[in-house]
PDB file of N, CA and C in Angstrom:
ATOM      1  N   UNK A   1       0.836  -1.169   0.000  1.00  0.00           N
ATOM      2  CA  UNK A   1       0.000   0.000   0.000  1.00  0.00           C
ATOM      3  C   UNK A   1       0.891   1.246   0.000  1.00  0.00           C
ATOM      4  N   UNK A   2       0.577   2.278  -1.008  1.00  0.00           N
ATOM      5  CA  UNK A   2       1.566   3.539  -1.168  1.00  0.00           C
ATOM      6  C   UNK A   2       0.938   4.393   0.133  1.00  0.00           C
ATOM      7  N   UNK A   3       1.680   4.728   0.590  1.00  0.00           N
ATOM      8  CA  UNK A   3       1.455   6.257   1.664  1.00  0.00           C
ATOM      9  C   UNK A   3       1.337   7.285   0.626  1.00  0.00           C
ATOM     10  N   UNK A   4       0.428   8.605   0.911  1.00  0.00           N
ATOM     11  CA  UNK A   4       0.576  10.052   0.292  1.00  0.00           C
ATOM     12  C   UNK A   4       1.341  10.834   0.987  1.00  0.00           C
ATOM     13  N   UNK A   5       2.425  11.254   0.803  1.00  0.00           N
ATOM     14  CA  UNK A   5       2.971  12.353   1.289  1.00  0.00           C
ATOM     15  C   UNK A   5       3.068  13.893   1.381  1.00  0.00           C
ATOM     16  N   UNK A   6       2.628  14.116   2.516  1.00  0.00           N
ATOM     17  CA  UNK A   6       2.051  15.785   2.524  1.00  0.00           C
ATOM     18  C   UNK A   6       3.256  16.475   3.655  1.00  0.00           C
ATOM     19  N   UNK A   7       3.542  17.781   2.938  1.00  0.00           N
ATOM     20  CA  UNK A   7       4.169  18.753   3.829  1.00  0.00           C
ATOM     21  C   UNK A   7       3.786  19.804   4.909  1.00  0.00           C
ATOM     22  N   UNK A   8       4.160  19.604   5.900  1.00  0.00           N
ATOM     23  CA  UNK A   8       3.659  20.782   6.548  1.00  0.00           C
ATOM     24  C   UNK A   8       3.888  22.371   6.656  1.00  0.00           C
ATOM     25  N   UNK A   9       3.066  23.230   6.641  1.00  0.00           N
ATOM     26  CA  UNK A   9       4.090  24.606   6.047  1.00  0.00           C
ATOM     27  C   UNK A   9       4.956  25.019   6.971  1.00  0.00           C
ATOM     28  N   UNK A  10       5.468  24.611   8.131  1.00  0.00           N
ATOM     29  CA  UNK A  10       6.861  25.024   8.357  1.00  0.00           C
ATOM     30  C   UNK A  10       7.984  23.844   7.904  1.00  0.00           C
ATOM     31  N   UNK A  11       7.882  22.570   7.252  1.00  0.00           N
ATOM     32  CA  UNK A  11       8.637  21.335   6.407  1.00  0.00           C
ATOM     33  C   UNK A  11       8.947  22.557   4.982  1.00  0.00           C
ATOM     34  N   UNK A  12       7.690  22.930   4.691  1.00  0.00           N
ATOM     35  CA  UNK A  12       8.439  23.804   3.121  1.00  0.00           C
ATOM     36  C   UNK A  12       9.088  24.865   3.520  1.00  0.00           C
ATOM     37  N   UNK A  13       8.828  25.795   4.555  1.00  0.00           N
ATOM     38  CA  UNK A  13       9.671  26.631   4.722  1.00  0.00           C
ATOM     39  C   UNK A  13      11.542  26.285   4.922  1.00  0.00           C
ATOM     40  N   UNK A  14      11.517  25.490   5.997  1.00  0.00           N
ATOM     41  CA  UNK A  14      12.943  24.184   6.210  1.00  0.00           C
ATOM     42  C   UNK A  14      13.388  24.023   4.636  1.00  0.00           C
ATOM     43  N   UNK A  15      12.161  23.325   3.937  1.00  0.00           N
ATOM     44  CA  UNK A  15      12.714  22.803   2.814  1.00  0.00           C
ATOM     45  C   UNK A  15      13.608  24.042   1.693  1.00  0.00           C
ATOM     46  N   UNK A  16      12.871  25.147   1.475  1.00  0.00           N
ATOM     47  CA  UNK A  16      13.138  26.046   0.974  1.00  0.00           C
ATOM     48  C   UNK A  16      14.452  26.941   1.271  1.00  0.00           C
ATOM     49  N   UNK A  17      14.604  26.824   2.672  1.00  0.00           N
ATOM     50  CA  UNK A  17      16.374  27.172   3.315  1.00  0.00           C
ATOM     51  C   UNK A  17      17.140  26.020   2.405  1.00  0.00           C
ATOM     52  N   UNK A  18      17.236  25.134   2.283  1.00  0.00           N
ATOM     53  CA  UNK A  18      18.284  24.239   1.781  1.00  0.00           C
ATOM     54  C   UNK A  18      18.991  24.842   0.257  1.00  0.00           C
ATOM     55  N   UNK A  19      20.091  24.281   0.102  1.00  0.00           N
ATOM     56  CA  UNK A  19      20.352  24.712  -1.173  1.00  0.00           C
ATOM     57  C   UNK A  19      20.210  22.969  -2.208  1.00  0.00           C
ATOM     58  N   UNK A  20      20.276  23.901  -3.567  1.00  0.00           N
ATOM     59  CA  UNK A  20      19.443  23.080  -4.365  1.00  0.00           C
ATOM     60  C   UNK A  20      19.338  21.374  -4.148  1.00  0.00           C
ATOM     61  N   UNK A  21      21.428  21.056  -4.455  1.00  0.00           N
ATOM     62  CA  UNK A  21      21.957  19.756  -4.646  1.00  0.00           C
ATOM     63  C   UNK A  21      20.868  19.312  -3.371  1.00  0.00           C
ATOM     64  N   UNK A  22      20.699  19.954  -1.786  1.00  0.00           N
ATOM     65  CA  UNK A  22      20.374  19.300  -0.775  1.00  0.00           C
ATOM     66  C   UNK A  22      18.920  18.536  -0.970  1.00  0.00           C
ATOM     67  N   UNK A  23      17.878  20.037  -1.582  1.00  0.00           N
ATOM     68  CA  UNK A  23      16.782  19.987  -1.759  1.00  0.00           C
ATOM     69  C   UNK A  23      16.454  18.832  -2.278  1.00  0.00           C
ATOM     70  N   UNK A  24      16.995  18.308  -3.829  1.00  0.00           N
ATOM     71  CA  UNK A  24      16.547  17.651  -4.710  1.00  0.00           C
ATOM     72  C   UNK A  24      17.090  15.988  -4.122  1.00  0.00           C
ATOM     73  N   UNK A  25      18.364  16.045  -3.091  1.00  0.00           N
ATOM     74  CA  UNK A  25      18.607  14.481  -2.819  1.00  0.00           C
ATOM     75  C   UNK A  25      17.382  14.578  -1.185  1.00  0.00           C
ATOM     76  N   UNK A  26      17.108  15.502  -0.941  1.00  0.00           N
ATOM     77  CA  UNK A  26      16.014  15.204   0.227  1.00  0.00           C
ATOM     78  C   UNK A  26      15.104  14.655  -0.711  1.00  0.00           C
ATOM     79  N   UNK A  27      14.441  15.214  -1.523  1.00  0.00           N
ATOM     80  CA  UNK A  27      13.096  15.031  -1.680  1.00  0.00           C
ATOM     81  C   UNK A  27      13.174  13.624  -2.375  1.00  0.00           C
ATOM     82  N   UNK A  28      14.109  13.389  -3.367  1.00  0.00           N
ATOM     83  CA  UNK A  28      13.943  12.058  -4.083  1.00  0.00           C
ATOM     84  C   UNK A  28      14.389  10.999  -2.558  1.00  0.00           C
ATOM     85  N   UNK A  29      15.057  11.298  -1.374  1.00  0.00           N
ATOM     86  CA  UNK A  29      15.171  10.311  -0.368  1.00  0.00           C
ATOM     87  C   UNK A  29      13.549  10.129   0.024  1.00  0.00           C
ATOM     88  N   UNK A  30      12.674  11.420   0.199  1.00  0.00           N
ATOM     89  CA  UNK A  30      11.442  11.058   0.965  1.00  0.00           C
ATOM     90  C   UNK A  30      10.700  10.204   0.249  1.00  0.00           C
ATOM     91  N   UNK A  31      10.332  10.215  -1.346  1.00  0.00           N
ATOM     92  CA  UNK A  31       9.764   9.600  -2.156  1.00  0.00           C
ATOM     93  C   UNK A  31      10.133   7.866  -1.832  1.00  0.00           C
ATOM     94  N   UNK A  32      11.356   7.662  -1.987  1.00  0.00           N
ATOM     95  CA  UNK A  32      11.923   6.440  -1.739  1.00  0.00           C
ATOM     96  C   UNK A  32      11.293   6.065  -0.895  1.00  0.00           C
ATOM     97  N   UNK A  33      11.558   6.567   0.405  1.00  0.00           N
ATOM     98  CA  UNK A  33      11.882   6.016   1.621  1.00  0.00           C
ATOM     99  C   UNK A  33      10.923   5.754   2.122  1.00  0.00           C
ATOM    100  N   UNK A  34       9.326   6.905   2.148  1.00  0.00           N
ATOM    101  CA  UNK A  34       8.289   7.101   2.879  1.00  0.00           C
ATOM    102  C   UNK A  34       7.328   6.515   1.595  1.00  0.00           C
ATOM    103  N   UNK A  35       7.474   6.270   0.746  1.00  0.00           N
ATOM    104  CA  UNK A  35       6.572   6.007   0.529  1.00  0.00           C
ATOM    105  C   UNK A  35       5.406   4.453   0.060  1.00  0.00           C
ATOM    106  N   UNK A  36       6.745   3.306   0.774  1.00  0.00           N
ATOM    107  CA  UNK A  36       6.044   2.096   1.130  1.00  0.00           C
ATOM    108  C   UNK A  36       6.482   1.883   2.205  1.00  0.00           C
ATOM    109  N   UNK A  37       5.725   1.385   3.348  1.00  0.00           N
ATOM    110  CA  UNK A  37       6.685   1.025   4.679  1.00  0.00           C
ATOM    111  C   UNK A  37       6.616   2.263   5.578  1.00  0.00           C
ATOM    112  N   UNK A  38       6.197   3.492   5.570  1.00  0.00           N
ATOM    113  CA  UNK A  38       7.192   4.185   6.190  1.00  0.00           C
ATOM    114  C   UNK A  38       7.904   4.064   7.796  1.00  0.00           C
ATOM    115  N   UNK A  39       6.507   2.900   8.365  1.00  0.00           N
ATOM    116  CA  UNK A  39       7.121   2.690   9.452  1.00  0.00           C
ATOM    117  C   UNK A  39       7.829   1.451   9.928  1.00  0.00           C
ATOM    118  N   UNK A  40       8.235   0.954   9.185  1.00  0.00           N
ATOM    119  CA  UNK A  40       9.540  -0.262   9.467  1.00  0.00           C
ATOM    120  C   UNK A  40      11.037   0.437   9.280  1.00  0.00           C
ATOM    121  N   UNK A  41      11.666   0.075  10.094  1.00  0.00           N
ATOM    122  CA  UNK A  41      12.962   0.818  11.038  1.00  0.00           C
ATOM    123  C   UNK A  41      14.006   0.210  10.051  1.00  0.00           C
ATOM    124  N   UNK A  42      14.629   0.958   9.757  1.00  0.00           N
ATOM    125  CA  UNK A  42      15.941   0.542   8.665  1.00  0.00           C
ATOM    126  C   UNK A  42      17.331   1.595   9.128  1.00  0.00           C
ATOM    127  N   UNK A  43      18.363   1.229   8.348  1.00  0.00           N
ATOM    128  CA  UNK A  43      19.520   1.998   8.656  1.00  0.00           C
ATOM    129  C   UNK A  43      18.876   3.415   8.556  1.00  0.00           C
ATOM    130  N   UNK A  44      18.236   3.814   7.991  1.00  0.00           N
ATOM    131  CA  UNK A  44      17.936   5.318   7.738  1.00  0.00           C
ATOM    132  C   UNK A  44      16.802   6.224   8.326  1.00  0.00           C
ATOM    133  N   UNK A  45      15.775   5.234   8.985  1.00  0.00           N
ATOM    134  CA  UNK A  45      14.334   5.532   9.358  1.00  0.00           C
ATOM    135  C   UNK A  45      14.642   4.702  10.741  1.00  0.00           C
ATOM    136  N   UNK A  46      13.867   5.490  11.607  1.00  0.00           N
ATOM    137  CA  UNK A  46      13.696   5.259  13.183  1.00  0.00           C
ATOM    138  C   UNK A  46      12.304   5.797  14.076  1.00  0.00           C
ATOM    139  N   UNK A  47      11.866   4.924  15.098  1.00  0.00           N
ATOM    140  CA  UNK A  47      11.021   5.651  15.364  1.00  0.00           C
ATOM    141  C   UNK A  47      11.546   6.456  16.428  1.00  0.00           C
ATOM    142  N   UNK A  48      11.040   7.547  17.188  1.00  0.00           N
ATOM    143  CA  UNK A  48      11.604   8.585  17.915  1.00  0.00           C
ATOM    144  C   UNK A  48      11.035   7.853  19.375  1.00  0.00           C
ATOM    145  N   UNK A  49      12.018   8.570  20.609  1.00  0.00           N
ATOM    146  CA  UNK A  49      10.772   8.430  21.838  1.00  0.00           C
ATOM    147  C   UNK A  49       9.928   9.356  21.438  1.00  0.00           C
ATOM    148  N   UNK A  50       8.776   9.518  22.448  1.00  0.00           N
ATOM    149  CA  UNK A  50       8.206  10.552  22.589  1.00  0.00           C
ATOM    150  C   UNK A  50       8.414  11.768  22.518  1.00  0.00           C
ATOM    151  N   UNK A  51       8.458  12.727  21.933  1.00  0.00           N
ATOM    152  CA  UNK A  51       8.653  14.504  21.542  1.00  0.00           C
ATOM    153  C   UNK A  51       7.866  15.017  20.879  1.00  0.00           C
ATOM    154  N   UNK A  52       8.178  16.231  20.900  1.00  0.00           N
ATOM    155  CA  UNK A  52       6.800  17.588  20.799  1.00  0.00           C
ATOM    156  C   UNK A  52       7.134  17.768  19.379  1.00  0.00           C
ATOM    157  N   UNK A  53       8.617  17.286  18.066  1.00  0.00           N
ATOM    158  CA  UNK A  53       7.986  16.975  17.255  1.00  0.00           C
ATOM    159  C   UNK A  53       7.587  16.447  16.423  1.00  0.00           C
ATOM    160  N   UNK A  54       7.630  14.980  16.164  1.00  0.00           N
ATOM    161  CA  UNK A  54       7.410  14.037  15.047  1.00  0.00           C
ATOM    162  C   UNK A  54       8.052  12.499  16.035  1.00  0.00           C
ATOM    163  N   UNK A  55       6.811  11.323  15.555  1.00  0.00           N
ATOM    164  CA  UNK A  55       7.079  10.227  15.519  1.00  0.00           C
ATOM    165  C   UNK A  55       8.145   9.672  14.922  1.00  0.00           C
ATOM    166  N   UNK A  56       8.246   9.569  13.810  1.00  0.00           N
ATOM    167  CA  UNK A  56       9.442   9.337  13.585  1.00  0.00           C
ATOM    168  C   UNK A  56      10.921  10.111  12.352  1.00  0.00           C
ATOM    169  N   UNK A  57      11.837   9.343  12.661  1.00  0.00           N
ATOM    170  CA  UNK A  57      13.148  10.202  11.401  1.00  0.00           C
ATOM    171  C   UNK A  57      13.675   9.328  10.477  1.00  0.00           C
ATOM    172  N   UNK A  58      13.896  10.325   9.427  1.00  0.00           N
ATOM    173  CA  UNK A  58      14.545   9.770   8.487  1.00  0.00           C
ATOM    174  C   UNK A  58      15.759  10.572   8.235  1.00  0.00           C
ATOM    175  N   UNK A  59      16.857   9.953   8.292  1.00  0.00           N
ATOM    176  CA  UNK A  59      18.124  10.624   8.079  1.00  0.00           C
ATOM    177  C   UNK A  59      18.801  10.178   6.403  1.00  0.00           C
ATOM    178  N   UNK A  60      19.327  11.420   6.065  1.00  0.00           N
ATOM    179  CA  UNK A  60      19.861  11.679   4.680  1.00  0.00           C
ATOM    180  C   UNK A  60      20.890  12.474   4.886  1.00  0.00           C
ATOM    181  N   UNK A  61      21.739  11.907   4.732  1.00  0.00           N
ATOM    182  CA  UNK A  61      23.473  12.313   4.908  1.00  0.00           C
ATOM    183  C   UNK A  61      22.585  13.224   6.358  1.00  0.00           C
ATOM    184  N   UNK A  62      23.452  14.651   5.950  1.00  0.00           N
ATOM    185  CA  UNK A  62      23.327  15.450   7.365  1.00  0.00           C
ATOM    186  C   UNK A  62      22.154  15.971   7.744  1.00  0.00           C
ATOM    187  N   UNK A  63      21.265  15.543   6.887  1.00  0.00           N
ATOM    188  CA  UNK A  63      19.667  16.131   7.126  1.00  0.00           C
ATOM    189  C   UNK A  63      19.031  14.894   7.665  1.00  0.00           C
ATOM    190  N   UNK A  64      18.307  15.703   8.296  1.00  0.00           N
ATOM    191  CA  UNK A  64      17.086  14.874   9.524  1.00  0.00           C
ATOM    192  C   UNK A  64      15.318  15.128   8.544  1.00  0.00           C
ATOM    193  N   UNK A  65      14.902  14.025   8.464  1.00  0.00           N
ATOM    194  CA  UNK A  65      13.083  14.712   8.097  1.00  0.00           C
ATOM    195  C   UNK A  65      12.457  13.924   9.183  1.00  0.00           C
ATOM    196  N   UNK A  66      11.940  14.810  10.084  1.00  0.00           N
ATOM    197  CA  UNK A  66      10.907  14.162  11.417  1.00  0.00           C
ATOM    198  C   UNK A  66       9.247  14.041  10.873  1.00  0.00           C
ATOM    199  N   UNK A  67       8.687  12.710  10.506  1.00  0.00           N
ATOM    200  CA  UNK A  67       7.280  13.014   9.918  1.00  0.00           C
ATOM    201  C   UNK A  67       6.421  12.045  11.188  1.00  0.00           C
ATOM    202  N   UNK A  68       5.370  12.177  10.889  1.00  0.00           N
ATOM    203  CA  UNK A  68       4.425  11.497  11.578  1.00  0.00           C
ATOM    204  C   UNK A  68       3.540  10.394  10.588  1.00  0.00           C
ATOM    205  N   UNK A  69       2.485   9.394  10.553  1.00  0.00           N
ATOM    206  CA  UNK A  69       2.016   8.628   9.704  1.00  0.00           C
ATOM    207  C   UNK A  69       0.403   9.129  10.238  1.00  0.00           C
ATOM    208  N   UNK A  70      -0.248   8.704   9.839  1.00  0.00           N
ATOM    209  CA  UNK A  70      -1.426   8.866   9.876  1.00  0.00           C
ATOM    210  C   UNK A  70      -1.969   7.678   9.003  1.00  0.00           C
ATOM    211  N   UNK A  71      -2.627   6.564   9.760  1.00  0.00           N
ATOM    212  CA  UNK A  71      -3.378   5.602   8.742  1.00  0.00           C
ATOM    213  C   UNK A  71      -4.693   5.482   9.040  1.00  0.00           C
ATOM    214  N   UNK A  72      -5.162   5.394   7.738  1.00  0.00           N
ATOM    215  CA  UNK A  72      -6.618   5.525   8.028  1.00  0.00           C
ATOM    216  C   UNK A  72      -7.127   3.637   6.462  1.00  0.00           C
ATOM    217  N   UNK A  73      -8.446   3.789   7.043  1.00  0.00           N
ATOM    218  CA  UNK A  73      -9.231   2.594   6.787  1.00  0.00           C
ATOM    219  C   UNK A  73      -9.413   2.500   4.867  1.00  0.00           C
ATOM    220  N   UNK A  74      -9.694   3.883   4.690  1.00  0.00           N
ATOM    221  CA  UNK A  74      -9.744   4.269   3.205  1.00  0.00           C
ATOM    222  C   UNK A  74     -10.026   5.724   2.920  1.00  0.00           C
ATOM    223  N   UNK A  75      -9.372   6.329   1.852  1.00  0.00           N
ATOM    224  CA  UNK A  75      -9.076   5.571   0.906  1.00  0.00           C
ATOM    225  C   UNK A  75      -7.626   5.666   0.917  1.00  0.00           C
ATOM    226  N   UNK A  76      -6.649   6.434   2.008  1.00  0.00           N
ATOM    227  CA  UNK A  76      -5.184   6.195   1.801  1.00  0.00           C
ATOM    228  C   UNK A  76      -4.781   6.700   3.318  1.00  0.00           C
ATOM    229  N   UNK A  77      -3.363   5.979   3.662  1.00  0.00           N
ATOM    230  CA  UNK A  77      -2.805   6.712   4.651  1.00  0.00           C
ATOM    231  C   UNK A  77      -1.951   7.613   4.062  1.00  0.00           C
ATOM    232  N   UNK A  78      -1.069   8.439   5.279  1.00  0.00           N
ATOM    233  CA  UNK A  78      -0.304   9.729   4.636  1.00  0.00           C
ATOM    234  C   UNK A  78       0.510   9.507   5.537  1.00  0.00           C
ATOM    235  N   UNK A  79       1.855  10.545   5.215  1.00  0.00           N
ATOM    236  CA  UNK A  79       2.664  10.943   5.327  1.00  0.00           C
ATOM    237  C   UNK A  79       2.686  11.729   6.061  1.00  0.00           C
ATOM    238  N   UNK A  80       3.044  12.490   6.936  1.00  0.00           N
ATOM    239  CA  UNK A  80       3.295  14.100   6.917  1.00  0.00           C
ATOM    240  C   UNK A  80       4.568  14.386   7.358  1.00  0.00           C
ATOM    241  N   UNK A  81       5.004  14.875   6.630  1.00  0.00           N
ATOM    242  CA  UNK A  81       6.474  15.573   7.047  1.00  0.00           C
ATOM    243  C   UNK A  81       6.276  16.948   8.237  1.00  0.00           C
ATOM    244  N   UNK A  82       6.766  16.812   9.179  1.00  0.00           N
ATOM    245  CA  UNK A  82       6.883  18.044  10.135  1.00  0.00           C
ATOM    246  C   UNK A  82       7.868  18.943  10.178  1.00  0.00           C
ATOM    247  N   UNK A  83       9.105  18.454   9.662  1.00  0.00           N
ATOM    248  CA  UNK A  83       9.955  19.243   9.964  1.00  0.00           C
ATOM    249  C   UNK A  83      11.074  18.716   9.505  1.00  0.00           C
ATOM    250  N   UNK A  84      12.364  19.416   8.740  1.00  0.00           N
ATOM    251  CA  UNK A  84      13.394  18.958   7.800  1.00  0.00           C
ATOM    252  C   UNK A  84      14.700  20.014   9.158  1.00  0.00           C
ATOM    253  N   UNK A  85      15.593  19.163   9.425  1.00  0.00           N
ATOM    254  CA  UNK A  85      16.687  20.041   9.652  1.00  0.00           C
ATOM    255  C   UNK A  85      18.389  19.187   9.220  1.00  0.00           C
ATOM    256  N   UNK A  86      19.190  20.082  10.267  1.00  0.00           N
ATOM    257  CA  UNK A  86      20.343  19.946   9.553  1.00  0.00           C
ATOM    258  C   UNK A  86      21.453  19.235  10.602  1.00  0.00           C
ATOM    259  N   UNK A  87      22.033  18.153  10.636  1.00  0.00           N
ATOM    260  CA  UNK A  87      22.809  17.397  12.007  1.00  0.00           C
ATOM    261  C   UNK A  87      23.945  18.167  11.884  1.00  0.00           C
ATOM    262  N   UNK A  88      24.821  18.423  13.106  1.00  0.00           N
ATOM    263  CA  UNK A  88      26.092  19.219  12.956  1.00  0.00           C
ATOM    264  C   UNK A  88      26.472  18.359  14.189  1.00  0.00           C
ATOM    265  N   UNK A  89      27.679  17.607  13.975  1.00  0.00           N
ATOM    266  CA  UNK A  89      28.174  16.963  15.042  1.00  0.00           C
ATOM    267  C   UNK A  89      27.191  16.285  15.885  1.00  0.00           C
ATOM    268  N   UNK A  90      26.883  16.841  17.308  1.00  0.00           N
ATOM    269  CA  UNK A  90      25.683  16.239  18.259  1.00  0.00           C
ATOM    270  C   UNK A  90      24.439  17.209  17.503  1.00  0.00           C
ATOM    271  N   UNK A  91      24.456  17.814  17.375  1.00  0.00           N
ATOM    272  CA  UNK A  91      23.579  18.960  17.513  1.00  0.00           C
ATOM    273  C   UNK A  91      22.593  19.001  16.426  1.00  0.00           C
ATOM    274  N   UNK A  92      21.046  19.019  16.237  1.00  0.00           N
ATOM    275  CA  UNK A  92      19.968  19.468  14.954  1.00  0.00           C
ATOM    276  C   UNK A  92      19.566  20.818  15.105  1.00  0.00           C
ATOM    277  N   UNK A  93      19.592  21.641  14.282  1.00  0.00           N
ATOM    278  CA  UNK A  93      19.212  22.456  13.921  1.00  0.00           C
ATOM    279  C   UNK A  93      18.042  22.642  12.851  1.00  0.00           C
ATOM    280  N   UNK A  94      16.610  22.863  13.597  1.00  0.00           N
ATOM    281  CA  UNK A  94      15.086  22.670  12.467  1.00  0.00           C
ATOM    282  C   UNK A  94      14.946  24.527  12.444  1.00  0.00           C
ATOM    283  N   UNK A  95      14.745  24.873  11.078  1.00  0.00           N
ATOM    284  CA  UNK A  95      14.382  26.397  11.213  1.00  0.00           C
ATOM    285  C   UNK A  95      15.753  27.147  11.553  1.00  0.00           C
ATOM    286  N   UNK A  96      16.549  27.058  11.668  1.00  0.00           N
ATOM    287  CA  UNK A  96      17.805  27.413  11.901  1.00  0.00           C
ATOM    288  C   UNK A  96      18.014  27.800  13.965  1.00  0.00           C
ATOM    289  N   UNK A  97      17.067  26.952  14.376  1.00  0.00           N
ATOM    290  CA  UNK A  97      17.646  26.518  15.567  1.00  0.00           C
ATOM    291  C   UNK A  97      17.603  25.664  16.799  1.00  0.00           C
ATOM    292  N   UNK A  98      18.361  25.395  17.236  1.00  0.00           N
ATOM    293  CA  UNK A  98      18.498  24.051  17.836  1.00  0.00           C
ATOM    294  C   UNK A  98      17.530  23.588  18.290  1.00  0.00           C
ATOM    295  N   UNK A  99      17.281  22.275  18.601  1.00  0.00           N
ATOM    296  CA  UNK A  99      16.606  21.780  18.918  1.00  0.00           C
ATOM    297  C   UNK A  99      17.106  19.802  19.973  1.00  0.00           C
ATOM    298  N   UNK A 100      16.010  19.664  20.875  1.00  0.00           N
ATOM    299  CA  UNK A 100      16.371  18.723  21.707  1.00  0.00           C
ATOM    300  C   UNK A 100      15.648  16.992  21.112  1.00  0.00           C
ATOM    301  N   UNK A 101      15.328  16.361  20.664  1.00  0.00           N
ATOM    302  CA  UNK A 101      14.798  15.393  20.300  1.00  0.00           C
ATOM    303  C   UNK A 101      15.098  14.381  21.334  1.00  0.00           C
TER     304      UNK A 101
END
């Protein structure tokens, strides 16, 4: 079953800071990644503990995408992306600032 994947408008804003090369290997990673399965745990996808923002991550080189799933009965589940940031050593940066996960 395909998931739909929807952005949230602070995910496009995130998305829109990136520069291009980043933009275009995020988005072809989310397509991949999220959009059979999204919640079975692989080298790249994890589910989170509990936090204020997203169930789970998907990591792409130094970028983080925190989305949530939403499944429903019919006629599709979704996606939602919450939030795209950037790993620096320990540290994520969503919106250009830090953040605790």
């Amino acid at each position: 079953m395909a998931y739909r994947i929807d952005f949230s408008p602070e995910a496009d804003e995130h998305i829109a800071r990136l520069r291009a090369h980043q933009r275009t290997r995020l988005l072809d990673a989310i397509a991949r990644q999220l959009t059979n399965q999204p919640m079975v745990e692989t080298r790249h996808r994890k589910p989170l503990r509990p936090n204020p923002v997203a169930q789970y991550r998907l990591r792409v080189g130094e970028l983080r995408v925190y989305y949530d799933v939403q499944q429903e009965e019919a006629p599709e589940s979704v996606v939602v992306v919450k939030a795209v940031g950037i790993k620096v050593r320990n540290r994520v940066y969503v919106g250009g600032k830090e953040v605790q996960l």
